[in-house]
Protein backbone atom coordinates (compact mmCIF):
# COMPACT_ATOMS: atom_id res chain seq x y z
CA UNK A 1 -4.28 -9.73 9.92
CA UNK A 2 -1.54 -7.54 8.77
CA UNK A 3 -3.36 -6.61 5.08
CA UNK A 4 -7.28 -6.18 5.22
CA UNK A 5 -9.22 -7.37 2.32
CA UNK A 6 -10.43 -3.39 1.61
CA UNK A 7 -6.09 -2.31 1.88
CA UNK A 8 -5.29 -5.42 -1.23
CA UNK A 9 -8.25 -3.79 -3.27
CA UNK A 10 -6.75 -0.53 -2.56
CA UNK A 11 -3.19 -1.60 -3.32
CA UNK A 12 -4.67 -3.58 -6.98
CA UNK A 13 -6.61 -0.34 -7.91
CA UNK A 14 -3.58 1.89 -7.21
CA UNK A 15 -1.25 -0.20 -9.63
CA UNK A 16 -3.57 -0.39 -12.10
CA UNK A 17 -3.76 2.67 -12.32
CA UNK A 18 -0.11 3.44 -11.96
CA UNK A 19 0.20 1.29 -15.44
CA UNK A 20 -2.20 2.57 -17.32
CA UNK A 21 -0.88 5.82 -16.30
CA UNK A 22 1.16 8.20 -19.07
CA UNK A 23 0.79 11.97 -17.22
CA UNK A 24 4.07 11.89 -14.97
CA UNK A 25 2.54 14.19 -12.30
CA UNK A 26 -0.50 11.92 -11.87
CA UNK A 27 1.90 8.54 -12.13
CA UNK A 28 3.84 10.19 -8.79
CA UNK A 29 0.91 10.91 -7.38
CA UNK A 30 -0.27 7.16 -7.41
CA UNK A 31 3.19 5.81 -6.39
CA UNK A 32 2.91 7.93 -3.71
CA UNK A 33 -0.57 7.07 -2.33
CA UNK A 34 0.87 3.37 -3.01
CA UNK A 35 3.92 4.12 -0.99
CA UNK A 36 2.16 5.49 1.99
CA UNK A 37 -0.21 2.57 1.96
CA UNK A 38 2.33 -0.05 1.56
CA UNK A 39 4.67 1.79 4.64
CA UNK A 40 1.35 1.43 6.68
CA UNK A 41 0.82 -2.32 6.11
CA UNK A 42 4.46 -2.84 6.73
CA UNK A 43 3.76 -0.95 10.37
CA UNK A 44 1.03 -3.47 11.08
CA UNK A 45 2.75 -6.51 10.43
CA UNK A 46 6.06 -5.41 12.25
CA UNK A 47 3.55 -4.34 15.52
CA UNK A 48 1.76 -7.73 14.74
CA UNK A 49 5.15 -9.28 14.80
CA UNK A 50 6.69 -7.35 17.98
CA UNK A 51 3.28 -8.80 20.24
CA UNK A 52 3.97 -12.08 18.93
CA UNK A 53 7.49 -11.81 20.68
CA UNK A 54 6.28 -10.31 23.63
């Protein structure tokens, strides 16, 4: 499973918070945390997809 169930309610808090968000240091902040989180799930599924080939 390339997304756990804990990583989605992770990636829902993050952007709601990132909309409700109006401070632009905090707002970076979140897209940042959201950026790291989503280039970690995108590691997972392309090392799920490489041992598929394999």
């Amino acid at each position: 499973m390339a997304v756990t169930p804990e990583d989605r309610e992770q990636m829902n808090l993050l952007c709601q918070r990132i909309q409700d968000e109006i401070d632009p240091a905090k707002f970076g902040g979140l897209v940042n945390q959201l950026d790291q989180l989503l280039t970690t799930q995108e590691e997972r599924l392309n090392a799920l997809r490489k041992q598929e080939r394999s």
